[in-house]
PDB file of N, CA and C in Angstrom:
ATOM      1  N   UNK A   1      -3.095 -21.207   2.373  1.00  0.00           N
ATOM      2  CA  UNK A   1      -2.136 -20.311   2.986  1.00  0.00           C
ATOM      3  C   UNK A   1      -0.805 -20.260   2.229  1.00  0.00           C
ATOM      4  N   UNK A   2       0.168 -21.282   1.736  1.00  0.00           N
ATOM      5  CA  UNK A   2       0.966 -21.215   0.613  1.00  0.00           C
ATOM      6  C   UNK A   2       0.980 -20.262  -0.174  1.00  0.00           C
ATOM      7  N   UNK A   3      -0.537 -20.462  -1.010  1.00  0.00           N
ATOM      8  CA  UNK A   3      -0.656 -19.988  -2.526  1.00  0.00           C
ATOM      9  C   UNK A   3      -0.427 -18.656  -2.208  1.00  0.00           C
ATOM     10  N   UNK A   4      -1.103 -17.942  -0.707  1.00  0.00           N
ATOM     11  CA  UNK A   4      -0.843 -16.431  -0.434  1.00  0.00           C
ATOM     12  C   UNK A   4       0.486 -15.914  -0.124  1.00  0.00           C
ATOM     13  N   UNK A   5       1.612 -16.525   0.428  1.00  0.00           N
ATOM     14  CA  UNK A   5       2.254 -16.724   0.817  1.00  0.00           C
ATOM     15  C   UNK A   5       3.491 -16.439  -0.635  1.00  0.00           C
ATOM     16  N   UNK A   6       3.204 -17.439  -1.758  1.00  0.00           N
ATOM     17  CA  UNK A   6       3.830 -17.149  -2.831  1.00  0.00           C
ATOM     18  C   UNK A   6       3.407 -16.201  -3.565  1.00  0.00           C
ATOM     19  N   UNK A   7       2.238 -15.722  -3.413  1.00  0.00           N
ATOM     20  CA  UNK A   7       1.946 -14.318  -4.282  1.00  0.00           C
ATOM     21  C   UNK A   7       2.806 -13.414  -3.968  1.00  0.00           C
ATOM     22  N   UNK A   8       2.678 -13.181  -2.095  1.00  0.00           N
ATOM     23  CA  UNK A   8       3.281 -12.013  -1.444  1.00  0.00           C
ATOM     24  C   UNK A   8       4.929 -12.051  -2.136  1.00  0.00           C
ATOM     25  N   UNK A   9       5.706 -13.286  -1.864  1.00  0.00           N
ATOM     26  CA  UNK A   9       7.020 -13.102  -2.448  1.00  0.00           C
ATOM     27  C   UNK A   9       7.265 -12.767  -3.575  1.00  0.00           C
ATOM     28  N   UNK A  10       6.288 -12.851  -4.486  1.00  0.00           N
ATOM     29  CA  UNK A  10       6.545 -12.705  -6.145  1.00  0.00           C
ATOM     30  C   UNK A  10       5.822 -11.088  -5.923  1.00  0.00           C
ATOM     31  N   UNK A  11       5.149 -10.789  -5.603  1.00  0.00           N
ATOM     32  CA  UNK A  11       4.733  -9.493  -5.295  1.00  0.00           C
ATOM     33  C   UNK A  11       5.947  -8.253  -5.273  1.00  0.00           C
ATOM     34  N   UNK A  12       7.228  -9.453  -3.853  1.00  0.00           N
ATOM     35  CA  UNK A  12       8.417  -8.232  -3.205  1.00  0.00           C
ATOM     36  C   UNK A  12       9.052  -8.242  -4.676  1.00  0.00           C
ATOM     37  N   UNK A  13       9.159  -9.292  -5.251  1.00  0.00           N
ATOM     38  CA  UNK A  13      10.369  -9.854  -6.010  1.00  0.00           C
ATOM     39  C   UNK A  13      10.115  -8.136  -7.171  1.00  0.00           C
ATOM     40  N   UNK A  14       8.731  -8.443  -8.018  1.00  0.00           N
ATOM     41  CA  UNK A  14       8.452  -7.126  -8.254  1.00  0.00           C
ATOM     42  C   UNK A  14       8.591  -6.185  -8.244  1.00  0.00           C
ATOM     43  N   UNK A  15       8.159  -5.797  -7.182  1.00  0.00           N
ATOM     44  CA  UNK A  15       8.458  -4.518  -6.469  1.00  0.00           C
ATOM     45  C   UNK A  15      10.093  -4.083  -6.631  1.00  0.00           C
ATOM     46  N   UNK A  16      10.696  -5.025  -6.251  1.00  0.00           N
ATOM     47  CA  UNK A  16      12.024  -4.618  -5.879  1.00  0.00           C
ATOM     48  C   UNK A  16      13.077  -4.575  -7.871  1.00  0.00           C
ATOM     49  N   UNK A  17      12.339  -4.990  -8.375  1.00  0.00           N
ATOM     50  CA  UNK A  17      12.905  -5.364 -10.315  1.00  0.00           C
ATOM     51  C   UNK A  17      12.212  -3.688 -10.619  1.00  0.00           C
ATOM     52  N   UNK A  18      11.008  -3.205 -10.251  1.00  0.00           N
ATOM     53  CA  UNK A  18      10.532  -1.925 -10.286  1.00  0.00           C
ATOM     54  C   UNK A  18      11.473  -0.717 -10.217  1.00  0.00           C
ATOM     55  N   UNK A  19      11.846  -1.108  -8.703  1.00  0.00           N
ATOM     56  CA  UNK A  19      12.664   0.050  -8.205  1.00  0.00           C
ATOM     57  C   UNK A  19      14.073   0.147  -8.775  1.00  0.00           C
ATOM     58  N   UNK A  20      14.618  -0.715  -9.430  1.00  0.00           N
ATOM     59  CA  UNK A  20      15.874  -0.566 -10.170  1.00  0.00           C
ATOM     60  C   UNK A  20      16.116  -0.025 -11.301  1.00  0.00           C
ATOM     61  N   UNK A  21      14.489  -0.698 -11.980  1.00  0.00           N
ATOM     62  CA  UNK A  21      14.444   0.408 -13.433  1.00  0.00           C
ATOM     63  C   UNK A  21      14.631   1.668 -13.258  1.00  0.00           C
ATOM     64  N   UNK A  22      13.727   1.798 -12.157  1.00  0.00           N
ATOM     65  CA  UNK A  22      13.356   3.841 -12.127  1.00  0.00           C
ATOM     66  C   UNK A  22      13.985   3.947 -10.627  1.00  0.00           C
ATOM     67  N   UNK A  23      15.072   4.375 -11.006  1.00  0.00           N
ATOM     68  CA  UNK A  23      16.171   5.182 -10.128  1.00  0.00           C
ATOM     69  C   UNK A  23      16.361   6.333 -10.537  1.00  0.00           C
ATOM     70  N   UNK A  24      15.834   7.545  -9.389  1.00  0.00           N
ATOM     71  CA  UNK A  24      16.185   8.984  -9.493  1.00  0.00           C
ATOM     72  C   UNK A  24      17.963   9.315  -9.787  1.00  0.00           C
ATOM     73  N   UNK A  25      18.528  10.200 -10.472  1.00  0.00           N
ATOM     74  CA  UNK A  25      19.672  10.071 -10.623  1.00  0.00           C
ATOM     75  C   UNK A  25      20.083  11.576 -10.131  1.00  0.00           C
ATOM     76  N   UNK A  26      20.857  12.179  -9.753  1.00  0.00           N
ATOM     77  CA  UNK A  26      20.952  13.956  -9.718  1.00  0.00           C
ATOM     78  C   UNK A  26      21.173  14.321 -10.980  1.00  0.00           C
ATOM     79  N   UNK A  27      20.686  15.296 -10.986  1.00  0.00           N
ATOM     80  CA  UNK A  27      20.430  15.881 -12.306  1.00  0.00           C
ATOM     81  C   UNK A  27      21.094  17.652 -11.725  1.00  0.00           C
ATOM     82  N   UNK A  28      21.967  17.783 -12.652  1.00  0.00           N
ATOM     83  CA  UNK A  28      22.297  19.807 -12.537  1.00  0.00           C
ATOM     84  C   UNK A  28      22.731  19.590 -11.699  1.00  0.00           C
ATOM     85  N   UNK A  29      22.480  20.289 -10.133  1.00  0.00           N
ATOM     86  CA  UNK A  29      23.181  20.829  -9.376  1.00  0.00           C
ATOM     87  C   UNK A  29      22.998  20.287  -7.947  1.00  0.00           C
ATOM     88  N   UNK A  30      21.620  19.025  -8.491  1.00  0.00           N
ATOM     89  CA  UNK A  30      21.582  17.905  -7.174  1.00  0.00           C
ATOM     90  C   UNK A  30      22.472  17.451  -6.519  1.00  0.00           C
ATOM     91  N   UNK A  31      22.408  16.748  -5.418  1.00  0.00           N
ATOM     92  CA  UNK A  31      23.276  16.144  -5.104  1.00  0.00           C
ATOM     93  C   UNK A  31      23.135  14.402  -4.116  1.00  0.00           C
ATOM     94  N   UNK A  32      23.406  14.109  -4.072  1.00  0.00           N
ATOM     95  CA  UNK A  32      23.323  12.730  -2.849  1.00  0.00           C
ATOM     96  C   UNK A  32      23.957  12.970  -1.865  1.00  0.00           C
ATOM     97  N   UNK A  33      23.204  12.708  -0.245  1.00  0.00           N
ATOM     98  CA  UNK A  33      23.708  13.237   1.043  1.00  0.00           C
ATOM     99  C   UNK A  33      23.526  11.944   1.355  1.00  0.00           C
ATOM    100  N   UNK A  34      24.106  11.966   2.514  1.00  0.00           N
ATOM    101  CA  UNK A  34      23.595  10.791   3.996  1.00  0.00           C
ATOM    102  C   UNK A  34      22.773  11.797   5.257  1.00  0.00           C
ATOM    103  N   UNK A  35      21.768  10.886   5.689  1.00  0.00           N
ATOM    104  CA  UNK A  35      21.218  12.208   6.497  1.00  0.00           C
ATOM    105  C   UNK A  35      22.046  11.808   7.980  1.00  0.00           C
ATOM    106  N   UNK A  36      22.725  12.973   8.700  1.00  0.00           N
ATOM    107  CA  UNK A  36      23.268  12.605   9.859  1.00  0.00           C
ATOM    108  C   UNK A  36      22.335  12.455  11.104  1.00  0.00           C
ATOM    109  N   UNK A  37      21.803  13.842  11.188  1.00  0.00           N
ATOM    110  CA  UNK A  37      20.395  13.808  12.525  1.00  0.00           C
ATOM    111  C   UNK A  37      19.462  14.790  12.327  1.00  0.00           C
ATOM    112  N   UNK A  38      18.360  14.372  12.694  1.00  0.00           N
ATOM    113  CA  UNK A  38      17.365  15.379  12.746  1.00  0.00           C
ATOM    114  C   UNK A  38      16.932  16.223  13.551  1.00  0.00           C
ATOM    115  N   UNK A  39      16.989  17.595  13.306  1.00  0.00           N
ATOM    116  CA  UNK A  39      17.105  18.612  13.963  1.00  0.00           C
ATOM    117  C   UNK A  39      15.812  19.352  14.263  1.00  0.00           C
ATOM    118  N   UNK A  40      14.940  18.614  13.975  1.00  0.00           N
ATOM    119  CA  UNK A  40      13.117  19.204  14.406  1.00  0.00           C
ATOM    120  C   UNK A  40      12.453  19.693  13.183  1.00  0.00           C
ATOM    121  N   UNK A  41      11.457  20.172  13.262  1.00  0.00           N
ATOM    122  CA  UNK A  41      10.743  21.178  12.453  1.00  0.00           C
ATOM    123  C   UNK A  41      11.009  20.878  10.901  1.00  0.00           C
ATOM    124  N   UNK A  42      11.085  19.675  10.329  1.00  0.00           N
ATOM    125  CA  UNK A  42      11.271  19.054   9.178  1.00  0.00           C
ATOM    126  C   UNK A  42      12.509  19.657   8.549  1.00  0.00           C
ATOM    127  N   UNK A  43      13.451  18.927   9.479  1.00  0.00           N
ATOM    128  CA  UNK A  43      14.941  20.250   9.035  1.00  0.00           C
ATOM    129  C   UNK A  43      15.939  19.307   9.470  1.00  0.00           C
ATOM    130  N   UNK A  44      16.867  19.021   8.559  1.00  0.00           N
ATOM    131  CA  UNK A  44      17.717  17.416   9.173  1.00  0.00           C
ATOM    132  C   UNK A  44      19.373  18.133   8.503  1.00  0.00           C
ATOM    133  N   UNK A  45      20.132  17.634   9.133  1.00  0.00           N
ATOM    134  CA  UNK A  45      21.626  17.713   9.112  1.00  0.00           C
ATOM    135  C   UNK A  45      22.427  16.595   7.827  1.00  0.00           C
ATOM    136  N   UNK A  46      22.038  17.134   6.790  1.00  0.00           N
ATOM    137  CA  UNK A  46      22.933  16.063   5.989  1.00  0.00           C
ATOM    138  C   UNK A  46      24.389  16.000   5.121  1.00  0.00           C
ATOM    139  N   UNK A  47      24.738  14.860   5.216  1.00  0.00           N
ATOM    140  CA  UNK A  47      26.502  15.017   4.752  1.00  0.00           C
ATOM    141  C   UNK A  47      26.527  14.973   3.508  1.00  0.00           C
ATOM    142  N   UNK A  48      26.429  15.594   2.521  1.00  0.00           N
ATOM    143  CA  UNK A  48      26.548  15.635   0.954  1.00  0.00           C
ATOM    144  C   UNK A  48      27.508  15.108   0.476  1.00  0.00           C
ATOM    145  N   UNK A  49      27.802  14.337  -0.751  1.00  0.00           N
ATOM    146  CA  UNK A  49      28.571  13.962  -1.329  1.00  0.00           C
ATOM    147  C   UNK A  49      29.858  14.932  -2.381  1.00  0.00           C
ATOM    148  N   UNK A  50      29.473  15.985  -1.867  1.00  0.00           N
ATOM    149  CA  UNK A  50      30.326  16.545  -2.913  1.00  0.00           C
ATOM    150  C   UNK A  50      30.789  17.548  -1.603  1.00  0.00           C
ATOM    151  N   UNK A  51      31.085  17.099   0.024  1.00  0.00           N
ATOM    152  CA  UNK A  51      31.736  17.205   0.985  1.00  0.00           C
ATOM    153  C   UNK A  51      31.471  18.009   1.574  1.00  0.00           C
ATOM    154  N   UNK A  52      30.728  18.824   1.580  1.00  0.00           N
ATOM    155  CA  UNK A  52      29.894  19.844   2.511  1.00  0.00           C
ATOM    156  C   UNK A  52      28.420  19.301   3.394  1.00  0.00           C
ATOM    157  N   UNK A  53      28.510  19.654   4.571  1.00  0.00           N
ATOM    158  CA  UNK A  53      27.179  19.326   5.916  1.00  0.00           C
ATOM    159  C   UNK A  53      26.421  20.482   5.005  1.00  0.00           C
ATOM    160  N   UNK A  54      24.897  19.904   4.776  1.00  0.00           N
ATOM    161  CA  UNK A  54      24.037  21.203   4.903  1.00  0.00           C
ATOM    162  C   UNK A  54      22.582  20.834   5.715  1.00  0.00           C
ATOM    163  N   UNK A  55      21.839  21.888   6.019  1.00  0.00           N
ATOM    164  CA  UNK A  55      20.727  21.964   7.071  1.00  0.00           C
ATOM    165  C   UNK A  55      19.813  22.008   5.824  1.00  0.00           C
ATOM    166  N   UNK A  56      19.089  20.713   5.426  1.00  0.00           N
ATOM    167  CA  UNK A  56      18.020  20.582   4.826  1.00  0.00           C
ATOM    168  C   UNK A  56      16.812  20.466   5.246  1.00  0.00           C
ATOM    169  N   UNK A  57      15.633  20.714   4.353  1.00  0.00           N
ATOM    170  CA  UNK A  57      14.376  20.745   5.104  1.00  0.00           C
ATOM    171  C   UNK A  57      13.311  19.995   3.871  1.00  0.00           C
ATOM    172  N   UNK A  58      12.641  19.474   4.618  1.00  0.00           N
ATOM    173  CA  UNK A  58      11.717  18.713   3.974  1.00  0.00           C
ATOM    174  C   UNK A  58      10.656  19.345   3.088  1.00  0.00           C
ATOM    175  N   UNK A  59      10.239  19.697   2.170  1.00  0.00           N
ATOM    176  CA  UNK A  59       9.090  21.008   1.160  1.00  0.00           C
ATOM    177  C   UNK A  59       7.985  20.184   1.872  1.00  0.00           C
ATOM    178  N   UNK A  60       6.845  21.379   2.043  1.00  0.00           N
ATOM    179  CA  UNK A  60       6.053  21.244   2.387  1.00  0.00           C
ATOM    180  C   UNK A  60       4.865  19.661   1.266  1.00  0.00           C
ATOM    181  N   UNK A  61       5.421  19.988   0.273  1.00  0.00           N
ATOM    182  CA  UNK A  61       4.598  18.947  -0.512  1.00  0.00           C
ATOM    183  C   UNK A  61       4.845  17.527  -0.120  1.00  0.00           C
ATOM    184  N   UNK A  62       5.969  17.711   0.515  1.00  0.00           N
ATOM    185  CA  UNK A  62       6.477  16.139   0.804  1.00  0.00           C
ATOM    186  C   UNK A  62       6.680  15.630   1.975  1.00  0.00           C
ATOM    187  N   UNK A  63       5.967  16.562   2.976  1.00  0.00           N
ATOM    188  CA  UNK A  63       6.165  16.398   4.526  1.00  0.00           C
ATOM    189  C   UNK A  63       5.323  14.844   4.915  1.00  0.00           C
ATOM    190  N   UNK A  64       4.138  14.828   4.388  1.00  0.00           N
ATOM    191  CA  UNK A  64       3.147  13.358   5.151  1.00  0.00           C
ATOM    192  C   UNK A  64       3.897  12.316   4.378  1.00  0.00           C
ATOM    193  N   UNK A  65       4.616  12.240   3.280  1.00  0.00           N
ATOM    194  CA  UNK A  65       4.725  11.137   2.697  1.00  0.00           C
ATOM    195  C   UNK A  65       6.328  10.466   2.590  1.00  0.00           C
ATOM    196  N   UNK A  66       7.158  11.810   2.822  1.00  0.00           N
ATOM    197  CA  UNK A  66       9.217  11.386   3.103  1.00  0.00           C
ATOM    198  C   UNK A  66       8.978  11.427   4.324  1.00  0.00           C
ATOM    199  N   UNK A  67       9.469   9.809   4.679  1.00  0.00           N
ATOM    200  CA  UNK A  67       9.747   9.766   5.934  1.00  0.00           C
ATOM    201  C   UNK A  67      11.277   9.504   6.108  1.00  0.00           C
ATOM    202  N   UNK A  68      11.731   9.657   7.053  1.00  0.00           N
ATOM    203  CA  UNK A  68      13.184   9.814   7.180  1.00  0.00           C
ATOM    204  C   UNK A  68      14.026   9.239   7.979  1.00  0.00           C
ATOM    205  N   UNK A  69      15.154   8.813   8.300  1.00  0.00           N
ATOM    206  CA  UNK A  69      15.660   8.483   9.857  1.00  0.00           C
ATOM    207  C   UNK A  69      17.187   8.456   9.662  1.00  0.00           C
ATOM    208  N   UNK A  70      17.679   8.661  10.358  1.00  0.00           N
ATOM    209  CA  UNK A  70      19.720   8.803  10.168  1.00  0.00           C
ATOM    210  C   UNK A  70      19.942   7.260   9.464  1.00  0.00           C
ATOM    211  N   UNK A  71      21.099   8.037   8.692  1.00  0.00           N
ATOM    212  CA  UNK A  71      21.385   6.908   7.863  1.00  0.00           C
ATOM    213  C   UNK A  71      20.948   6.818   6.766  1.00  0.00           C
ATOM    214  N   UNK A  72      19.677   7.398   6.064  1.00  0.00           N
ATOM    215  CA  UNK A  72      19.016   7.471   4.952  1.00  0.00           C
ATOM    216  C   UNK A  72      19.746   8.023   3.592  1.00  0.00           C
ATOM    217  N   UNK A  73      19.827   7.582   2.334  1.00  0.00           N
ATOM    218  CA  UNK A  73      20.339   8.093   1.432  1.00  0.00           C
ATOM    219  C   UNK A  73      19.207   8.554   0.975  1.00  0.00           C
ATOM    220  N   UNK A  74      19.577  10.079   0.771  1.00  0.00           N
ATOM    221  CA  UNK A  74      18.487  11.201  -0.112  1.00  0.00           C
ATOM    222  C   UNK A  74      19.261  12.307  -0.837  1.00  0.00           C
ATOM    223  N   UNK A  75      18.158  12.596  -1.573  1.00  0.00           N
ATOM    224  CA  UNK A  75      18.740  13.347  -3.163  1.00  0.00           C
ATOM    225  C   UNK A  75      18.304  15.261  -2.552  1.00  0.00           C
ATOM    226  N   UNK A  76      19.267  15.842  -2.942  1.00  0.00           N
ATOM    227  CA  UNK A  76      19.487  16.925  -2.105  1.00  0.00           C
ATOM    228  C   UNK A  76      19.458  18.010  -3.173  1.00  0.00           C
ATOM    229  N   UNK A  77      18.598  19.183  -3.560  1.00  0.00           N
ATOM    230  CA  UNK A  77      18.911  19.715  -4.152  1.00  0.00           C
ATOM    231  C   UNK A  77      19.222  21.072  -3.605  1.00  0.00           C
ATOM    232  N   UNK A  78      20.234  22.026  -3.709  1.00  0.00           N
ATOM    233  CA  UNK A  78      20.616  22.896  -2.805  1.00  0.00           C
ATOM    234  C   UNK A  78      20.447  24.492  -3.097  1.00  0.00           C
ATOM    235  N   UNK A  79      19.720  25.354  -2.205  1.00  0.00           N
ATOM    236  CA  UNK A  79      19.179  26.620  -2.681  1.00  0.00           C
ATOM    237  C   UNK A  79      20.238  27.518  -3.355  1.00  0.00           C
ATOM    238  N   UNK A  80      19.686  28.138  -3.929  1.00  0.00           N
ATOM    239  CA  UNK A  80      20.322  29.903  -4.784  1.00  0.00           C
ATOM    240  C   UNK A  80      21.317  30.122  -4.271  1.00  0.00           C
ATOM    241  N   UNK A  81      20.279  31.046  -2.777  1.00  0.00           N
ATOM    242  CA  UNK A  81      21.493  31.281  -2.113  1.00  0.00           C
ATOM    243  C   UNK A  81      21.891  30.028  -1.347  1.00  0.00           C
ATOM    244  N   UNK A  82      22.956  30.406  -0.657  1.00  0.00           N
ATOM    245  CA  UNK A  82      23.587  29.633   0.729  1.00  0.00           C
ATOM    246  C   UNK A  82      23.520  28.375   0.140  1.00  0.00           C
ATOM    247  N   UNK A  83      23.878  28.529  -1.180  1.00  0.00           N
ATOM    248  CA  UNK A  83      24.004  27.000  -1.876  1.00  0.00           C
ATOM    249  C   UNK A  83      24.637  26.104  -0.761  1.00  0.00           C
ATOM    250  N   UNK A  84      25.905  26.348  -0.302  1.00  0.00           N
ATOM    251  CA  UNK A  84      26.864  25.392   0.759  1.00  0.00           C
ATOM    252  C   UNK A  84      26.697  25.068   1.884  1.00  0.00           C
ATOM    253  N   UNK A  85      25.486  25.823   2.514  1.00  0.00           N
ATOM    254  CA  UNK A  85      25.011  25.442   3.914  1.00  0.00           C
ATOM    255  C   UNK A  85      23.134  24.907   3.984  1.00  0.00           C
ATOM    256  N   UNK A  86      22.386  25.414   2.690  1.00  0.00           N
ATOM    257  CA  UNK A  86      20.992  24.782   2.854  1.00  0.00           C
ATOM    258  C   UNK A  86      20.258  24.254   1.939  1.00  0.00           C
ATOM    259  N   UNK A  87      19.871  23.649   1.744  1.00  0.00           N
ATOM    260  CA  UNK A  87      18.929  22.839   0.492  1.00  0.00           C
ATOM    261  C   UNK A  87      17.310  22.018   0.959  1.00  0.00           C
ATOM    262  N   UNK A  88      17.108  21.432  -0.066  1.00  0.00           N
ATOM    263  CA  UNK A  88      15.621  21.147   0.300  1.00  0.00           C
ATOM    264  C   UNK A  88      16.105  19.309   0.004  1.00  0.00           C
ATOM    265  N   UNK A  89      15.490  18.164   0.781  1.00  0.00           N
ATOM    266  CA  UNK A  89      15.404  17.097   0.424  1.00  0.00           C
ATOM    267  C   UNK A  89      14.221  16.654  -0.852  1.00  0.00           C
ATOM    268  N   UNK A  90      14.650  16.159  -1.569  1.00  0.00           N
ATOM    269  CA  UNK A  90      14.019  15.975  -2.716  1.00  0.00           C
ATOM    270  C   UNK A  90      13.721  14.112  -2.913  1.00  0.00           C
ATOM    271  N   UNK A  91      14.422  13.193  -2.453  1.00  0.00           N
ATOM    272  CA  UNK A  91      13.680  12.258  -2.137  1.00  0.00           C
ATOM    273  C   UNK A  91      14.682  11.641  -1.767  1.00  0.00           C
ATOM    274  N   UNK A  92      14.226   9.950  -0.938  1.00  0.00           N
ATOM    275  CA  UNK A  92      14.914   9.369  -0.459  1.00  0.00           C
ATOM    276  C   UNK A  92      14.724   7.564  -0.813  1.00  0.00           C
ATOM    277  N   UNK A  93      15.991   6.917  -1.010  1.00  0.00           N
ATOM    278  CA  UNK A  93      16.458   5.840  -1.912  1.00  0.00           C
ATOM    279  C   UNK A  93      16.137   5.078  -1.181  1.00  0.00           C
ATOM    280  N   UNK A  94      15.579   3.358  -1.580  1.00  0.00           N
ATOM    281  CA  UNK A  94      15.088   2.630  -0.706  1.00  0.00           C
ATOM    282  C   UNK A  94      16.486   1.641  -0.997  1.00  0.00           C
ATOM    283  N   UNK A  95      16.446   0.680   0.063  1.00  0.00           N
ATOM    284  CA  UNK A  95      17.493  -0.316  -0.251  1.00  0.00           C
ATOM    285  C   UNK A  95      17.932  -0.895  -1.195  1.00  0.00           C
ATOM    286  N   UNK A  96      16.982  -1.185  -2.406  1.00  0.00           N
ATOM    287  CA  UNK A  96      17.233  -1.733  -3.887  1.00  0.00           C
ATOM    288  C   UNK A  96      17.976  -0.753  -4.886  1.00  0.00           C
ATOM    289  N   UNK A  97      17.448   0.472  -4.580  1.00  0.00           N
ATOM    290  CA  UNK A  97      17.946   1.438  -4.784  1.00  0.00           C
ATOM    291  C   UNK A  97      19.411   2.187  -4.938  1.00  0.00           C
ATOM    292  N   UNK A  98      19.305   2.219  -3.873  1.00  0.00           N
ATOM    293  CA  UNK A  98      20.997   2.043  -2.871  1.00  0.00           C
ATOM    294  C   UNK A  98      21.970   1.057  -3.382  1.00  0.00           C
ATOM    295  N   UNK A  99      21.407  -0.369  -3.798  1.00  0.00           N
ATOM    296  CA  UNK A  99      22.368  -1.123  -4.255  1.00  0.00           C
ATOM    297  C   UNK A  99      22.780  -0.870  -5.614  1.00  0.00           C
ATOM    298  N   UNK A 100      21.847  -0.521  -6.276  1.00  0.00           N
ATOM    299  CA  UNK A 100      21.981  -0.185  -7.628  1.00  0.00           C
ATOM    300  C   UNK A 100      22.792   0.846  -7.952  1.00  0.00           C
ATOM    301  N   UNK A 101      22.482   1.856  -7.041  1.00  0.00           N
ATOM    302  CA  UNK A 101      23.951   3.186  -7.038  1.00  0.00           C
ATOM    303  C   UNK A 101      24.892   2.585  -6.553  1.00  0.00           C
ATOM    304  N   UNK A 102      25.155   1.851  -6.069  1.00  0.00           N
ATOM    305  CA  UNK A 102      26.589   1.551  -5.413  1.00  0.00           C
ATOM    306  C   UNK A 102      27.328   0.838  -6.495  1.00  0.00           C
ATOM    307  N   UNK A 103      26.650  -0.139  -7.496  1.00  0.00           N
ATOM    308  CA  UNK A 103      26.869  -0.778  -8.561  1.00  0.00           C
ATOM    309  C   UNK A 103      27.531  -0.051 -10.006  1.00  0.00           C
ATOM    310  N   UNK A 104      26.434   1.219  -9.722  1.00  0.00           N
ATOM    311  CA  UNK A 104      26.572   2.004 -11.186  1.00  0.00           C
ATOM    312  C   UNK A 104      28.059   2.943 -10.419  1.00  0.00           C
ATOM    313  N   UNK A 105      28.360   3.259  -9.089  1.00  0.00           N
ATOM    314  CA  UNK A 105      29.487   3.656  -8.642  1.00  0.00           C
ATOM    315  C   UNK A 105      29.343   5.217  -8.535  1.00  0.00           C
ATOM    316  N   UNK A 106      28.264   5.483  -8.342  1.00  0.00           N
ATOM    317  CA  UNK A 106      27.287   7.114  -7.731  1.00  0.00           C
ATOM    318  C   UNK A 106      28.059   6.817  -5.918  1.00  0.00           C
ATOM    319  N   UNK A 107      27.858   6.288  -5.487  1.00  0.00           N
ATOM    320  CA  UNK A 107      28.125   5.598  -4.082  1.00  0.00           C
ATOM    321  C   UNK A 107      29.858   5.839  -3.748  1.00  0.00           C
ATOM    322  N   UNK A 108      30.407   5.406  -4.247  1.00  0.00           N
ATOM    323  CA  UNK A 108      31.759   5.325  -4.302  1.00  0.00           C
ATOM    324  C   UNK A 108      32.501   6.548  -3.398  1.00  0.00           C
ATOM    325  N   UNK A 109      31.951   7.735  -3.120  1.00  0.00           N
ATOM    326  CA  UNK A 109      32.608   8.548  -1.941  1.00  0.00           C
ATOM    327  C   UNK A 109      32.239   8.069  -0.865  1.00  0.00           C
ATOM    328  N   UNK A 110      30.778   7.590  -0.420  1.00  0.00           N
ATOM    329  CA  UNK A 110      30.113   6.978   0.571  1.00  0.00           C
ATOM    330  C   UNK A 110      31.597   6.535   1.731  1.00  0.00           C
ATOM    331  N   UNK A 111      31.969   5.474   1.254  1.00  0.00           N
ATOM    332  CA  UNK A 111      32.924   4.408   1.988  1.00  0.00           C
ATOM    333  C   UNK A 111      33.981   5.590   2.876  1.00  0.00           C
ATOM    334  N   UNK A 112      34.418   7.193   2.252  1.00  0.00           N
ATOM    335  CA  UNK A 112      35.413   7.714   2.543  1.00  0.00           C
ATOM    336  C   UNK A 112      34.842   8.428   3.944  1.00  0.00           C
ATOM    337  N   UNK A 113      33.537   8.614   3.781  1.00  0.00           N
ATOM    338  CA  UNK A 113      32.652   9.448   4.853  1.00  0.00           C
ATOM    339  C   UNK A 113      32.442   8.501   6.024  1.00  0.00           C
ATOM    340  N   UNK A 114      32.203   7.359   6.117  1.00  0.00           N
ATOM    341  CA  UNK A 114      32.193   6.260   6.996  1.00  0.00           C
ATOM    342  C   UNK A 114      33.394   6.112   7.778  1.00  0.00           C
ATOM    343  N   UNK A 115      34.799   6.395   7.645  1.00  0.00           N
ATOM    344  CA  UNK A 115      35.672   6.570   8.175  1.00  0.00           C
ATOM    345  C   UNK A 115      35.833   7.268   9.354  1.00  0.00           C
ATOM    346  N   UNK A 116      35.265   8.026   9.225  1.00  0.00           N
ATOM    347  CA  UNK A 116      35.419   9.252  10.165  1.00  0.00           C
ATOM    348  C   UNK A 116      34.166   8.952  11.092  1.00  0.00           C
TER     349      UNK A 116
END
């Protein structure tokens, strides 16, 4: 029971050295939100970092597999039109993740939005 026991931890340890290499970054005209609440029908309220709320929605390709819940940091890329009010979620950062942006200083508006 040990020996399984130390696999599993060297397993997380892994996993988690994984997720730091390959960090999604925004690219163009992406952006990083916080999701505030979810509003039904794969369609959530999120606070963008570059200070605008928009009504995002989950693409159909990615509905069974992004799961979501307030509080989540996700990568936002925002439509043509109505650039300032709608976009599509494009993925969402796991905790290792998260630390690593906060490090590289992607994060750094975060703290101003928490205020309020």
């Amino acid at each position: 029971m040990p020996a399984a026991k130390k696999r599993e931890e060297q397993k997380k340890q892994e996993d988690i050295e994984q997720e730091i290499v390959r960090v999604k970054l925004p690219r163009g005209i992406q952006v990083l939100g916080v999701l505030e609440r979810r509003l039904g029908g794969s369609r959530c309220s999120i606070r963008c970092l570059d200070g605008k709320t928009r009504i995002c929605r989950i693409p159909g390709r990615l509905k069974r597999r992004l799961w979501v819940r307030e509080g989540d940091i996700v990568l936002i890329e925002p439509w043509e039109l109505n650039a300032d009010t709608k976009g599509d979620i494009i993925y969402k950062y796991t905790r290792a993740q998260i630390s690593h942006l906060k490090k590289k200083g992607l994060l750094s508006k975060l703290d101003e939005f928490e205020q309020f």
